[in-house]
N, C-alpha and C. Protein backbone atom coordinates (compact mmCIF):
# COMPACT_ATOMS: atom_id res chain seq x y z
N UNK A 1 89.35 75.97 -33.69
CA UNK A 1 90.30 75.85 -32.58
C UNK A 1 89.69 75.06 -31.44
N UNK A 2 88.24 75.57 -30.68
CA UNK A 2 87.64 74.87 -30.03
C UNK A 2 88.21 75.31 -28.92
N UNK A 3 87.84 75.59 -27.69
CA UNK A 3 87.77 75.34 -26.17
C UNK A 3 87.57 74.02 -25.06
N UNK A 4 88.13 74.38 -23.86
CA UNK A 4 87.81 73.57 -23.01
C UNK A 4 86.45 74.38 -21.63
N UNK A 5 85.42 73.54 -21.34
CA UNK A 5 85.23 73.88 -20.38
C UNK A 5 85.50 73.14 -19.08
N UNK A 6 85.03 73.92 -17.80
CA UNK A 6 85.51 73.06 -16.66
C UNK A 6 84.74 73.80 -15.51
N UNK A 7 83.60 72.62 -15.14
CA UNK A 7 82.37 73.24 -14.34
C UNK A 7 82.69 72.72 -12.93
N UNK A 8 82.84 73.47 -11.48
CA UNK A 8 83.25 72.81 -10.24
C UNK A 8 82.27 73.50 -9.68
N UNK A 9 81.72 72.73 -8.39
CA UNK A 9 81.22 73.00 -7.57
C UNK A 9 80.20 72.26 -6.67
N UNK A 10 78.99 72.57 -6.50
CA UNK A 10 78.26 72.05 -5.59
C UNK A 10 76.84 71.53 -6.28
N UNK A 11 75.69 70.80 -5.87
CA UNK A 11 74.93 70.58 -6.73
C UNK A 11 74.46 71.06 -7.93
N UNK A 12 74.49 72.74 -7.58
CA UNK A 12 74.36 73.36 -8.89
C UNK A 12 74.83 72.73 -9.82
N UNK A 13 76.01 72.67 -10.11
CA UNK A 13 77.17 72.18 -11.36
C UNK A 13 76.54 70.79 -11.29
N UNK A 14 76.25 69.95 -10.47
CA UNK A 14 75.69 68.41 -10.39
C UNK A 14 74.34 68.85 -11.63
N UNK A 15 73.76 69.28 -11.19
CA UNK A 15 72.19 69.88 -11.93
C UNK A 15 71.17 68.94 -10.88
N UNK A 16 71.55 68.86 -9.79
CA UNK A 16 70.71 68.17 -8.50
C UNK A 16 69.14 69.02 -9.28
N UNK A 17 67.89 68.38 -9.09
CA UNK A 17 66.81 68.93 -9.28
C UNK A 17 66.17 68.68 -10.47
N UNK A 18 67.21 68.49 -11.28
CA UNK A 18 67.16 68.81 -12.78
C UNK A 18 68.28 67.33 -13.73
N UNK A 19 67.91 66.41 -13.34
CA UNK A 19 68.53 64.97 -13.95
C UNK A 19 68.43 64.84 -15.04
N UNK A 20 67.43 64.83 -15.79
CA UNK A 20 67.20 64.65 -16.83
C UNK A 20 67.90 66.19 -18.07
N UNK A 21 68.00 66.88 -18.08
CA UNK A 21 68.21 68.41 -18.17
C UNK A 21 70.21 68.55 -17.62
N UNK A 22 70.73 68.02 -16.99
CA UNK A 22 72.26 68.07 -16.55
C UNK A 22 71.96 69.52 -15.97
N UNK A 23 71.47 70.45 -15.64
CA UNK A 23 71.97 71.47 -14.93
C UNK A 23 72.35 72.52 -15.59
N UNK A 24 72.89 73.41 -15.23
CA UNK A 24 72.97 74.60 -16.47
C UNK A 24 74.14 74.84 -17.10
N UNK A 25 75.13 73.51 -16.53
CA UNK A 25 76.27 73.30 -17.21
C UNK A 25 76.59 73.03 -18.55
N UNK A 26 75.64 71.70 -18.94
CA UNK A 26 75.80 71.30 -20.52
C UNK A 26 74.96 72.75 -20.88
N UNK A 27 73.82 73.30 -20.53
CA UNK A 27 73.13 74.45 -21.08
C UNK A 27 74.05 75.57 -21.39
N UNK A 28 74.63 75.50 -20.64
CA UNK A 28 76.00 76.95 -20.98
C UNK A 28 76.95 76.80 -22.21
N UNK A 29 77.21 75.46 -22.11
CA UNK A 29 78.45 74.86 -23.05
C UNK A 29 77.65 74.90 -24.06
N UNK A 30 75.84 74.95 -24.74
CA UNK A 30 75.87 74.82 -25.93
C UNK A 30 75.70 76.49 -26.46
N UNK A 31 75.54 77.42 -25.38
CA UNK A 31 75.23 78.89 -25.47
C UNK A 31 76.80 79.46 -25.75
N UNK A 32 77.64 79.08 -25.36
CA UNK A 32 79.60 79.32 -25.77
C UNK A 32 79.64 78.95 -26.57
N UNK A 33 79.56 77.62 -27.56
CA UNK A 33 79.73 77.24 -28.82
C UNK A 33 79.17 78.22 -29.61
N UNK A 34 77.64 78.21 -29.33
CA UNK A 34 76.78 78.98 -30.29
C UNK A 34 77.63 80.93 -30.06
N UNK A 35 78.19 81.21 -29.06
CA UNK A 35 78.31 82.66 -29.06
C UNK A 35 80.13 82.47 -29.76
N UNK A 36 81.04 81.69 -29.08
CA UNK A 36 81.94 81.40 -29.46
C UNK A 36 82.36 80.63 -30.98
N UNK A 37 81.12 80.45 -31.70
CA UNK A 37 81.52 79.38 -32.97
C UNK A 37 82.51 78.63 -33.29
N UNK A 38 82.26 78.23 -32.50
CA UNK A 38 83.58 76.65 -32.37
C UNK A 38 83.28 75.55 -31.69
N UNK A 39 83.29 74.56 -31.49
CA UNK A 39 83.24 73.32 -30.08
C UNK A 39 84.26 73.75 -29.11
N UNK A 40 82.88 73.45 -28.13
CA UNK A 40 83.72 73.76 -26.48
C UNK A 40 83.21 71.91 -25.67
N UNK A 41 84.47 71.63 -25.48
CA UNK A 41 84.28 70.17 -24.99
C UNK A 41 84.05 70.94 -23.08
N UNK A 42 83.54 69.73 -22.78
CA UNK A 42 82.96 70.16 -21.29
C UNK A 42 83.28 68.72 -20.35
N UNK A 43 83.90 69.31 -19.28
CA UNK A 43 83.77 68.22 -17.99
C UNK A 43 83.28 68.98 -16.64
N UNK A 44 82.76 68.22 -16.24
CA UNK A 44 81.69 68.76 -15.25
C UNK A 44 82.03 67.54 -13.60
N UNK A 45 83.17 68.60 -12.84
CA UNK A 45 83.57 68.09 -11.74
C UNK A 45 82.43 68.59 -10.25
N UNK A 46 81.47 68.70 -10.65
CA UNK A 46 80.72 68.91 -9.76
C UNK A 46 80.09 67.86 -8.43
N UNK A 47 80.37 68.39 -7.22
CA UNK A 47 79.91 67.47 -6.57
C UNK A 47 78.80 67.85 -5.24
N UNK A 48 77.62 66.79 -4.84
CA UNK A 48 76.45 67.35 -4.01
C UNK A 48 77.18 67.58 -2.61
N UNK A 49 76.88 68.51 -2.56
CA UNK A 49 77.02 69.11 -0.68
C UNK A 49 78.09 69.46 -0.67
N UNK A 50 78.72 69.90 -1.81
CA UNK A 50 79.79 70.56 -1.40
C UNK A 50 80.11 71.93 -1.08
N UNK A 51 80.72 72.00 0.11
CA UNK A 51 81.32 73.42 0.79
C UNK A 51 82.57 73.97 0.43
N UNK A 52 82.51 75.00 0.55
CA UNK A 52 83.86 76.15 0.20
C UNK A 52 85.21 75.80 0.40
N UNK A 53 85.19 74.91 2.34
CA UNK A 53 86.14 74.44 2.49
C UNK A 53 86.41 72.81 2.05
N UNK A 54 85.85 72.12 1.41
CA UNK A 54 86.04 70.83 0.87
C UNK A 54 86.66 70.94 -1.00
N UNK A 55 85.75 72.34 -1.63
CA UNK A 55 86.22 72.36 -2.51
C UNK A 55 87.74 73.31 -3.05
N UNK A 56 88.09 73.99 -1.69
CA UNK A 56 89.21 74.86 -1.59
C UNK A 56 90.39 73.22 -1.42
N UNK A 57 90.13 72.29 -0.80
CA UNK A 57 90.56 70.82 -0.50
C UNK A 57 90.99 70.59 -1.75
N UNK A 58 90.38 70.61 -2.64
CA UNK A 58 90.65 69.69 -3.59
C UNK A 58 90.80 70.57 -4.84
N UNK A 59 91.00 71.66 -5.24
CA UNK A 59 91.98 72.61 -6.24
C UNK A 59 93.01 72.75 -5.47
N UNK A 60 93.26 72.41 -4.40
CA UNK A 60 94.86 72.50 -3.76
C UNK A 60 95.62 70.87 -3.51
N UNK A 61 94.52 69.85 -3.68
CA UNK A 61 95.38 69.00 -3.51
C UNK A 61 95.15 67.88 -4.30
N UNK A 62 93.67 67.97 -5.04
CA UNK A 62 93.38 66.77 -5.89
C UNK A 62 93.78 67.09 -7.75
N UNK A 63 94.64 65.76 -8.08
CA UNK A 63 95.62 66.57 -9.12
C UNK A 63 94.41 66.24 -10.51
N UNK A 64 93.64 65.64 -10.60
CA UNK A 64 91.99 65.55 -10.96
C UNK A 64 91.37 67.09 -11.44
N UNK A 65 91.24 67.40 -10.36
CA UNK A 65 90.68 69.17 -10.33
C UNK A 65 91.51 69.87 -10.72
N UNK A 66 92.97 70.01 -10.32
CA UNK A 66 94.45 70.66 -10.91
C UNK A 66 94.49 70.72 -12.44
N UNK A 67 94.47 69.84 -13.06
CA UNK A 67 94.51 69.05 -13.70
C UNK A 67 93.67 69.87 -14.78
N UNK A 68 92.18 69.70 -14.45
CA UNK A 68 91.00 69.93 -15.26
C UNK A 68 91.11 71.39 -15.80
N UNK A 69 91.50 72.67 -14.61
CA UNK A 69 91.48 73.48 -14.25
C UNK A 69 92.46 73.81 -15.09
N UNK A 70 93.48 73.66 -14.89
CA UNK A 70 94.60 73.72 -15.69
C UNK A 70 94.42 74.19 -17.21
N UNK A 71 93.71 72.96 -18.11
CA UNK A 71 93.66 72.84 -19.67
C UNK A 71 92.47 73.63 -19.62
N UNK A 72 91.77 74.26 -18.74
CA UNK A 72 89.88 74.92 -19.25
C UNK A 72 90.44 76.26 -19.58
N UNK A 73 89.40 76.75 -20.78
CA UNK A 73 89.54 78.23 -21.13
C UNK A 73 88.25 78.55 -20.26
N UNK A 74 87.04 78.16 -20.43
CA UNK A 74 86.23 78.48 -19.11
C UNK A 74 86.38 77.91 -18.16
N UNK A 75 86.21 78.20 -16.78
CA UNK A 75 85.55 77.46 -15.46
C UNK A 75 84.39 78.66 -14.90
N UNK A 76 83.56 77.76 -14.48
CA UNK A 76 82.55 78.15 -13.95
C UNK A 76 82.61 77.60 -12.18
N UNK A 77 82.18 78.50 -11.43
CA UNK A 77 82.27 77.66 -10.32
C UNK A 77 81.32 78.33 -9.39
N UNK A 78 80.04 77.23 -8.50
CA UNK A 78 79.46 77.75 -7.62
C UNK A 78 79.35 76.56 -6.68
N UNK A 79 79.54 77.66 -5.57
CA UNK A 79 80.26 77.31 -3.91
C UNK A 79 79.42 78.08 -3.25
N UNK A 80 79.16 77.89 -1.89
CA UNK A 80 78.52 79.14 -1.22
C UNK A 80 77.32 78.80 -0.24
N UNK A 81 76.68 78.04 -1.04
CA UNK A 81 75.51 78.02 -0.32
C UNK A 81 75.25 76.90 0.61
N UNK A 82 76.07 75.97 0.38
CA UNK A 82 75.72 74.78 1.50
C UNK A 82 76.68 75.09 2.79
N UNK A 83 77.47 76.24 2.37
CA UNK A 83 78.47 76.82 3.72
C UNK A 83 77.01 77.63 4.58
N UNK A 84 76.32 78.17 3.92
CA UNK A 84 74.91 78.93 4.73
C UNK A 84 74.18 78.23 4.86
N UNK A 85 73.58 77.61 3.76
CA UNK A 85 71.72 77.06 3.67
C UNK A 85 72.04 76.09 5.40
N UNK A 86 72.61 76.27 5.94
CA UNK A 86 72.06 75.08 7.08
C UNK A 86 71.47 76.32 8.15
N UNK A 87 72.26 77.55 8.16
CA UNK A 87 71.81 78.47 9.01
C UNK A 87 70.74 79.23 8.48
N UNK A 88 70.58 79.56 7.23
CA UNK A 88 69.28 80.08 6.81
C UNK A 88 68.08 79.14 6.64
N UNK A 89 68.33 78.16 6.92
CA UNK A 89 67.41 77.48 7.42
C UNK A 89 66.78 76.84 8.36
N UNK A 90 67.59 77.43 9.56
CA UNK A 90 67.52 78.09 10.79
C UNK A 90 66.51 79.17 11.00
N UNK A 91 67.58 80.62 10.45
CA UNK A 91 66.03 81.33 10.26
C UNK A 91 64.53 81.31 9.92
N UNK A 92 64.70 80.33 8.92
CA UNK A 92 63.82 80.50 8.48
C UNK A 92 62.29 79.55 9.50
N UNK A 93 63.04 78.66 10.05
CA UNK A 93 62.71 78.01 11.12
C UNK A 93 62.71 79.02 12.59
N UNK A 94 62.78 79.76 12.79
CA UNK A 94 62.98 80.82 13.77
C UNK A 94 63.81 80.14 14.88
N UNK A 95 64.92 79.94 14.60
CA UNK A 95 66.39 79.35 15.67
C UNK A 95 67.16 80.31 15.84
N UNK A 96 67.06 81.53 16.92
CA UNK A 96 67.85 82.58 16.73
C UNK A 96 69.27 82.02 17.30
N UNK A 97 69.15 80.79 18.12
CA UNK A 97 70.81 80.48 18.23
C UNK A 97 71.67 80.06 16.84
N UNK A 98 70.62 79.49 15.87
CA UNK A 98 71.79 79.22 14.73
C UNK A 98 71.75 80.64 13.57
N UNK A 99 70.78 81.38 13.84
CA UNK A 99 70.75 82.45 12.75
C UNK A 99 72.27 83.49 13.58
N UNK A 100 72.33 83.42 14.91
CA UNK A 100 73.45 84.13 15.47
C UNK A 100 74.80 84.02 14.91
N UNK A 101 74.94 82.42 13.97
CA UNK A 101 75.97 82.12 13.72
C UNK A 101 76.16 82.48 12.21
N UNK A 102 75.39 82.64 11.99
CA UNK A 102 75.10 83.48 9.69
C UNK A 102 76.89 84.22 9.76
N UNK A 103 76.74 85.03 10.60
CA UNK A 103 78.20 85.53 10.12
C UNK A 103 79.54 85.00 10.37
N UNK A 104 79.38 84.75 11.25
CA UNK A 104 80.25 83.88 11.66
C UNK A 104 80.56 82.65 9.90
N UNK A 105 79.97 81.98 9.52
CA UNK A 105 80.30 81.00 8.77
C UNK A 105 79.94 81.63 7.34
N UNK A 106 79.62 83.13 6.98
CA UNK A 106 79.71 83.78 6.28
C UNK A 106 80.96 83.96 6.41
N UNK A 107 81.46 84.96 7.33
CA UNK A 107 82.93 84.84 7.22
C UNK A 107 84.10 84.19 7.35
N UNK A 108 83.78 82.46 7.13
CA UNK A 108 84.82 81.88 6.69
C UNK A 108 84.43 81.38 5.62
N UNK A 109 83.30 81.81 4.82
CA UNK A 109 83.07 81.48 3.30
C UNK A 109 83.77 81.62 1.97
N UNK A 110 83.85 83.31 2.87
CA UNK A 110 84.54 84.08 2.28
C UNK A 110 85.48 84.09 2.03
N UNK A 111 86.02 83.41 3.15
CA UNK A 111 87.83 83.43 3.24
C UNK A 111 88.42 82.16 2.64
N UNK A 112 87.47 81.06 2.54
CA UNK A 112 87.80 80.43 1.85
C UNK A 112 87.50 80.36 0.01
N UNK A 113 86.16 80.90 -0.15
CA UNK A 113 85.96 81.61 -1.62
C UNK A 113 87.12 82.68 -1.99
N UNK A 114 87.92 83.55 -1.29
CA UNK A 114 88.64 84.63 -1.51
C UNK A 114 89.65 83.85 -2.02
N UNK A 115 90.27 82.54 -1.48
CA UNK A 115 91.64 81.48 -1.47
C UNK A 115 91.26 80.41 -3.11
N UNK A 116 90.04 80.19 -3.26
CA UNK A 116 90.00 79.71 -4.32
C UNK A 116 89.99 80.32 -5.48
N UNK A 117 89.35 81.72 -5.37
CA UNK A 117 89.58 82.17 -6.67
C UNK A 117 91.11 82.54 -7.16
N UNK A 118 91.70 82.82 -5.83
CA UNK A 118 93.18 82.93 -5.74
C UNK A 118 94.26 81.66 -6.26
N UNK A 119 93.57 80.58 -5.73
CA UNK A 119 94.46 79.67 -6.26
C UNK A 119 93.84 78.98 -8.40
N UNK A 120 93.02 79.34 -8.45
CA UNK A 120 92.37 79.47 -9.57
C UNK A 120 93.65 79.98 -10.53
N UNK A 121 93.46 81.75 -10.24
CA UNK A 121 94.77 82.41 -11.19
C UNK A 121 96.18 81.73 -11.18
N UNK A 122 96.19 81.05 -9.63
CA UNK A 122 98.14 81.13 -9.32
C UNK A 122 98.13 79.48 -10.47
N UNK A 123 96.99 78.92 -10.53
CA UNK A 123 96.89 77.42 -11.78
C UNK A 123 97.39 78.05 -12.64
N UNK A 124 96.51 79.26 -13.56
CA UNK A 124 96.12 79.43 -15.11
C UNK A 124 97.62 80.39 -15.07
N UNK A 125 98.04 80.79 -13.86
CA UNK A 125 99.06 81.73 -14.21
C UNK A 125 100.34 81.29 -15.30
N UNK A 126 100.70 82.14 -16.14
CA UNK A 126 101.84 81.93 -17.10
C UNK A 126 101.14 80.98 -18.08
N UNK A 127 100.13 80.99 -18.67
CA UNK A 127 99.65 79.61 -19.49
C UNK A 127 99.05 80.76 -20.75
N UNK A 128 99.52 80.73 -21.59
CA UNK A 128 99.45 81.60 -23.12
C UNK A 128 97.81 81.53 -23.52
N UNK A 129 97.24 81.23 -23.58
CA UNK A 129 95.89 80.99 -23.73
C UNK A 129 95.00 81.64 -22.83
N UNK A 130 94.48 83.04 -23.24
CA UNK A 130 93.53 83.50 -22.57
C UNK A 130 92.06 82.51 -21.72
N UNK A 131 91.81 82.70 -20.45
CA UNK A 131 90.87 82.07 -20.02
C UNK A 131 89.93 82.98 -19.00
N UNK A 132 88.71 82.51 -18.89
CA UNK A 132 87.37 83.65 -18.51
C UNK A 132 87.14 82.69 -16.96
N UNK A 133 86.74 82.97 -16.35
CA UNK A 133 86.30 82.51 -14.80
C UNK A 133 84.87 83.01 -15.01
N UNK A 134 84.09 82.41 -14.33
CA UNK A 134 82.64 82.94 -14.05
C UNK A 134 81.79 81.99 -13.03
N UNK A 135 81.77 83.21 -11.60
CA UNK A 135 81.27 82.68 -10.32
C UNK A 135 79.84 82.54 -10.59
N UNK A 136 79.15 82.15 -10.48
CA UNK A 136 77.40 81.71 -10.26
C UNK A 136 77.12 82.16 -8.75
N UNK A 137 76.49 83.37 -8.48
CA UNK A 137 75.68 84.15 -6.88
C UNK A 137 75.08 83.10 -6.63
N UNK A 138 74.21 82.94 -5.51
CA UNK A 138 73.60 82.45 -4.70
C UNK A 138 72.27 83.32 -4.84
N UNK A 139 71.25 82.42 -5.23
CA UNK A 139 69.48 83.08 -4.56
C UNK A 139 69.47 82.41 -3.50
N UNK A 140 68.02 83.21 -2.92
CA UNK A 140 67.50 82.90 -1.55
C UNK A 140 66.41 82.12 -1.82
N UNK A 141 66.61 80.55 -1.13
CA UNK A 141 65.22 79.77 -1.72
C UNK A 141 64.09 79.68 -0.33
N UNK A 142 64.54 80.39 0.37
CA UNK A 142 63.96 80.71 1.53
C UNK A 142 63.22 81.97 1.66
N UNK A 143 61.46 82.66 2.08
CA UNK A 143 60.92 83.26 1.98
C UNK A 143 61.06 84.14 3.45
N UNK A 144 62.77 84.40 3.39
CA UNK A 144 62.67 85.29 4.44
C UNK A 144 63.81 86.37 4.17
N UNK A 145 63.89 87.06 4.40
CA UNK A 145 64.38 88.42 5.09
C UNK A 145 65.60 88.48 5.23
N UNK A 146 65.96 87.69 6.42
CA UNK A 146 67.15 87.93 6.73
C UNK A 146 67.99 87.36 6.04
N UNK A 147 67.55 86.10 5.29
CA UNK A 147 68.52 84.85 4.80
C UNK A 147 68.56 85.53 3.63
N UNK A 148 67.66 86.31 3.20
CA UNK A 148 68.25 87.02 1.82
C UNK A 148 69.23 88.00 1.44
N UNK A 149 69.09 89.10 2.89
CA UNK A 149 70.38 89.85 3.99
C UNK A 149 71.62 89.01 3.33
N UNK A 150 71.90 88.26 4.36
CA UNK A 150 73.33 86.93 3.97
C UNK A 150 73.33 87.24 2.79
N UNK A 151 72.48 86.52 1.92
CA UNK A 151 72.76 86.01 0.35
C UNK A 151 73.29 86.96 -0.08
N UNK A 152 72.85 88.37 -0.33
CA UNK A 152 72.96 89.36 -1.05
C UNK A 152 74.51 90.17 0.06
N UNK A 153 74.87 89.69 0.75
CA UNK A 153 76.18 89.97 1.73
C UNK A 153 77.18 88.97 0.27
N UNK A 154 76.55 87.80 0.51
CA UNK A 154 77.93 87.14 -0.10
C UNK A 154 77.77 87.50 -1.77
N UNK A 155 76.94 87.89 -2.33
CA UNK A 155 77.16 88.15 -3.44
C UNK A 155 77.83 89.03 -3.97
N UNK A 156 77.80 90.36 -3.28
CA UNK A 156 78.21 91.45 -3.42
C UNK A 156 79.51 91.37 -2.67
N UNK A 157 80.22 90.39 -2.05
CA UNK A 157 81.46 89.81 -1.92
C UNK A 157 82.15 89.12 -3.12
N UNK A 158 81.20 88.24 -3.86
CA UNK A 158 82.00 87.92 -5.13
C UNK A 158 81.98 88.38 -5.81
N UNK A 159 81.56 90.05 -5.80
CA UNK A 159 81.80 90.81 -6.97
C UNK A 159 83.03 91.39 -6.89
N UNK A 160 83.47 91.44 -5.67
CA UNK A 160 85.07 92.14 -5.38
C UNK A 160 86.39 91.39 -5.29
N UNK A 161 85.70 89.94 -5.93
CA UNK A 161 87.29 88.99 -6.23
C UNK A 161 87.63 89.40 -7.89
N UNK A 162 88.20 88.84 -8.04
CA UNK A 162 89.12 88.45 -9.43
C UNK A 162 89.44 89.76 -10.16
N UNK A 163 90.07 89.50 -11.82
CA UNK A 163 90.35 90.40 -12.59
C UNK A 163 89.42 90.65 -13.71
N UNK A 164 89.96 91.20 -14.49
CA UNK A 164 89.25 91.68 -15.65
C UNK A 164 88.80 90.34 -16.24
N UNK A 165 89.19 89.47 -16.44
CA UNK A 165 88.83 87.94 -16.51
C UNK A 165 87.60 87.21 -15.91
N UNK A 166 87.03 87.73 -14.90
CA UNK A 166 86.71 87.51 -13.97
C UNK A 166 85.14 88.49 -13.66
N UNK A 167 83.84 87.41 -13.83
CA UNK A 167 82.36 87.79 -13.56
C UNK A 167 81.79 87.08 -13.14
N UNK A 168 80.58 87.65 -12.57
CA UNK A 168 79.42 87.00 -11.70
C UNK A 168 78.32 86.98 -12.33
N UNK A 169 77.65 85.82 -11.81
CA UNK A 169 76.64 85.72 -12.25
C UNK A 169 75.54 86.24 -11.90
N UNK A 170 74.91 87.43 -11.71
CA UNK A 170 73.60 87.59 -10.78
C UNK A 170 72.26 86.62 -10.75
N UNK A 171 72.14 85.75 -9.81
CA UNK A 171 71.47 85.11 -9.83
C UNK A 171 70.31 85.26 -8.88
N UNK A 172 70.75 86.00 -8.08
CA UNK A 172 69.36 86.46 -7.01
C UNK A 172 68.68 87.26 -7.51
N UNK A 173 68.93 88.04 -8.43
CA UNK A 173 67.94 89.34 -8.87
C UNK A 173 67.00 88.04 -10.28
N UNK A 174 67.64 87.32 -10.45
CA UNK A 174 66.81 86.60 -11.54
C UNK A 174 65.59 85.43 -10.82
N UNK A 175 65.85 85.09 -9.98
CA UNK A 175 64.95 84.13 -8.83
C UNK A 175 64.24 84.91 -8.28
N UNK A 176 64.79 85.89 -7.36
CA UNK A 176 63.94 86.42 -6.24
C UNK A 176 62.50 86.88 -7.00
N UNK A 177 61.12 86.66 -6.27
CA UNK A 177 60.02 86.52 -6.79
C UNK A 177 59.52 86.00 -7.66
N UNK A 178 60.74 84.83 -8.39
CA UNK A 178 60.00 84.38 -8.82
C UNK A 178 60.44 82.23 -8.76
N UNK A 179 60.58 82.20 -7.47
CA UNK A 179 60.72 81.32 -6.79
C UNK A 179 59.84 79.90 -7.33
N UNK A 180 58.78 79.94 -7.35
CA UNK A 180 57.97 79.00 -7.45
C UNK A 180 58.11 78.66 -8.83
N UNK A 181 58.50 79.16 -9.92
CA UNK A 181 58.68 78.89 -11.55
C UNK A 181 59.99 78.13 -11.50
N UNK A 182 60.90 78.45 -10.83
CA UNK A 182 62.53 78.52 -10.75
C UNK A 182 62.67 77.30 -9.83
N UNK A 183 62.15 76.51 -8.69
CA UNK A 183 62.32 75.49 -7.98
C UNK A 183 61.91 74.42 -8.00
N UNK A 184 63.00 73.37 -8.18
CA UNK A 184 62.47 72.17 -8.15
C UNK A 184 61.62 71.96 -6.80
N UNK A 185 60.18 70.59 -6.45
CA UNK A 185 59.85 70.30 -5.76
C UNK A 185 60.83 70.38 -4.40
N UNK A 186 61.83 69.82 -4.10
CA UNK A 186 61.96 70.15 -3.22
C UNK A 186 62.42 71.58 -2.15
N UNK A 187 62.04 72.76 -3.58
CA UNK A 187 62.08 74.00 -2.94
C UNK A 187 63.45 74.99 -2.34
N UNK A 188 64.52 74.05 -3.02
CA UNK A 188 65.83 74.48 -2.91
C UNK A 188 66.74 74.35 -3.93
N UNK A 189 66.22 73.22 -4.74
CA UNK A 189 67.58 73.25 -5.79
C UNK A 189 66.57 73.86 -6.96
N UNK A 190 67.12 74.49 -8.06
CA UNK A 190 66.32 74.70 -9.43
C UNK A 190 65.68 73.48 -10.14
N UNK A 191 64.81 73.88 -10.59
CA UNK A 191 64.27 73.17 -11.76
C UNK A 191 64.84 73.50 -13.02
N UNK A 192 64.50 72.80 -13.98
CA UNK A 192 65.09 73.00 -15.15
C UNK A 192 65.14 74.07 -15.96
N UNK A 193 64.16 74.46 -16.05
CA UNK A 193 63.71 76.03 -16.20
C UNK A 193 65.05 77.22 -15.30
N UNK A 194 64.52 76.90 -14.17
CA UNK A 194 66.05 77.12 -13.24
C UNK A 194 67.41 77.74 -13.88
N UNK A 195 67.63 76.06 -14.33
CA UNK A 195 68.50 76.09 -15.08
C UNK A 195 69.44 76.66 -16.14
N UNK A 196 67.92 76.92 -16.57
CA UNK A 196 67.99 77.37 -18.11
C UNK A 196 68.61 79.13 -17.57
N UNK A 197 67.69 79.52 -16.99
CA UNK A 197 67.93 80.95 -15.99
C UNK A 197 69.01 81.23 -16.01
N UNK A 198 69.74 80.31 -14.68
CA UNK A 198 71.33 80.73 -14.71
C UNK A 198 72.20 80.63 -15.92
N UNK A 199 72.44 79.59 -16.67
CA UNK A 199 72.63 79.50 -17.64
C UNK A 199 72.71 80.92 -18.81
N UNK A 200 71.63 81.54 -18.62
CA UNK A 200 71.63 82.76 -19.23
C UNK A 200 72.32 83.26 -18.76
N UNK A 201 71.73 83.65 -17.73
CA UNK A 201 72.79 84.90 -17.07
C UNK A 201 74.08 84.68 -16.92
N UNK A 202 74.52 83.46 -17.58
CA UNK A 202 76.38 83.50 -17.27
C UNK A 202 76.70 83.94 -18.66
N UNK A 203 75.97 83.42 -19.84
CA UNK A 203 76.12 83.78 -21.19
C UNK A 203 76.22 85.24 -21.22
N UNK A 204 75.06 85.56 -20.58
CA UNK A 204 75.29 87.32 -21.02
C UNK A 204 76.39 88.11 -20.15
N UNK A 205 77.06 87.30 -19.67
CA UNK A 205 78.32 87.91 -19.07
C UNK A 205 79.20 88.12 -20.08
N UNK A 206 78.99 87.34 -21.18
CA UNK A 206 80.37 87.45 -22.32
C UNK A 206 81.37 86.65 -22.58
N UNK A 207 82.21 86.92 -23.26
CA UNK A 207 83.21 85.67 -23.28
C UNK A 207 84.41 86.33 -23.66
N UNK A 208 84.54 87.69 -23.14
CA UNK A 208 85.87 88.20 -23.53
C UNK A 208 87.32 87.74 -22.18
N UNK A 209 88.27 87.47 -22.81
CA UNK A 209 88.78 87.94 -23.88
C UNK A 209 89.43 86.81 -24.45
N UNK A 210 88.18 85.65 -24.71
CA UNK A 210 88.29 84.78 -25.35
C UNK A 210 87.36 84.95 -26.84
N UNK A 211 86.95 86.19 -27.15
CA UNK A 211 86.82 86.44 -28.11
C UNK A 211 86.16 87.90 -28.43
């Protein structure tokens, strides 16, 4: 029968860090075939620096993403962190005027992550073909405290969207400490290895009730 996948988001989904390797997107698509036994064709709409509210932009208005979204039995999607990493890296810089603002742009992360997963279902809605969603968390590539606070705020926020359809990836409990194996040189995006990481951890989420 075969599947569609359909990877959106922010460098992650790019595989920024990890060029040679694509990111943990093609890595996922060959872990679904192999768990799913079938071909799962893959497009990978991922784009660098993208935020919550640019990519809430364009599942509402680019017919590209509509489109993609539409025909996928998977989507994968991670958003999140370039709405923070400018303020946790603040903290981490000790800027208590921009760490003041963490919630603040936490809580329109949210509100715009809450609207996409929403407009996600109102796509796939009425379409006969069972399909799986699976958010990718946010680690903390920052060796502090508070910025890990945040992270683990918004994660445990995307555990309280979607339906039975609908899982997360834990990705901070798989990084945290062990940072330096998991990061590309420049200490924020994954390395390939990285990669490979998340990648797992979306696999062992399952693939029901697409099979």
């Amino acid at each position: 029968m075969g599947y569609h996948y359909t990877a959106i988001g922010d460098s992650l989904t790019t595989g920024a860090g990890a060029w040679l390797s694509g990111g943990f997107a093609p890595v996922y698509r060959r872990m679904a075939e192999r768990r799913l036994h079938t071909s799962v064709n893959y497009e990978n709409l991922g784009i660098n620096g993208l935020t919550s509210q640019r990519l809430l932009a364009k599942i509402q208005g680019d017919p590209r993403f509509r489109a993609a979204i539409r025909r996928a039995d998977i989507i994968t999607v991670s958003i999140g962190a370039n709405d923070l990493r400018p303020y946790a890296g603040a903290v981490r810089g000790g800027s208590r005027l921009d760490a003041s603002r963490i919630p603040q742009a936490l809580g329109r992360t949210k509100e715009n992550v809450r609207q996409i997963v929403h407009d996600l279902y109102r796509i796939k809605y009425g379409q006969p073909r069972p399909f799986i969603i699976r958010m990718v968390g946010v680690y903390n590539p920052f060796p502090n405290r508070e910025a890990g606070r945040y992270a683990r705020q918004y994660n445990s926020f995307l555990y309280s969207l979607g339906g039975p359809n609908y899982r997360v990836a834990d990705i901070y409990s798989a990084f945290e400490g062990n940072e330096r194996n998991l990061l590309f040189l420049d200490g924020v995006h994954p390395n390939a290895r990285g990669y490979r990481v998340i990648a797992r951890e979306l696999d062992r989420l399952g693939y029901m009730p697409l099979r």
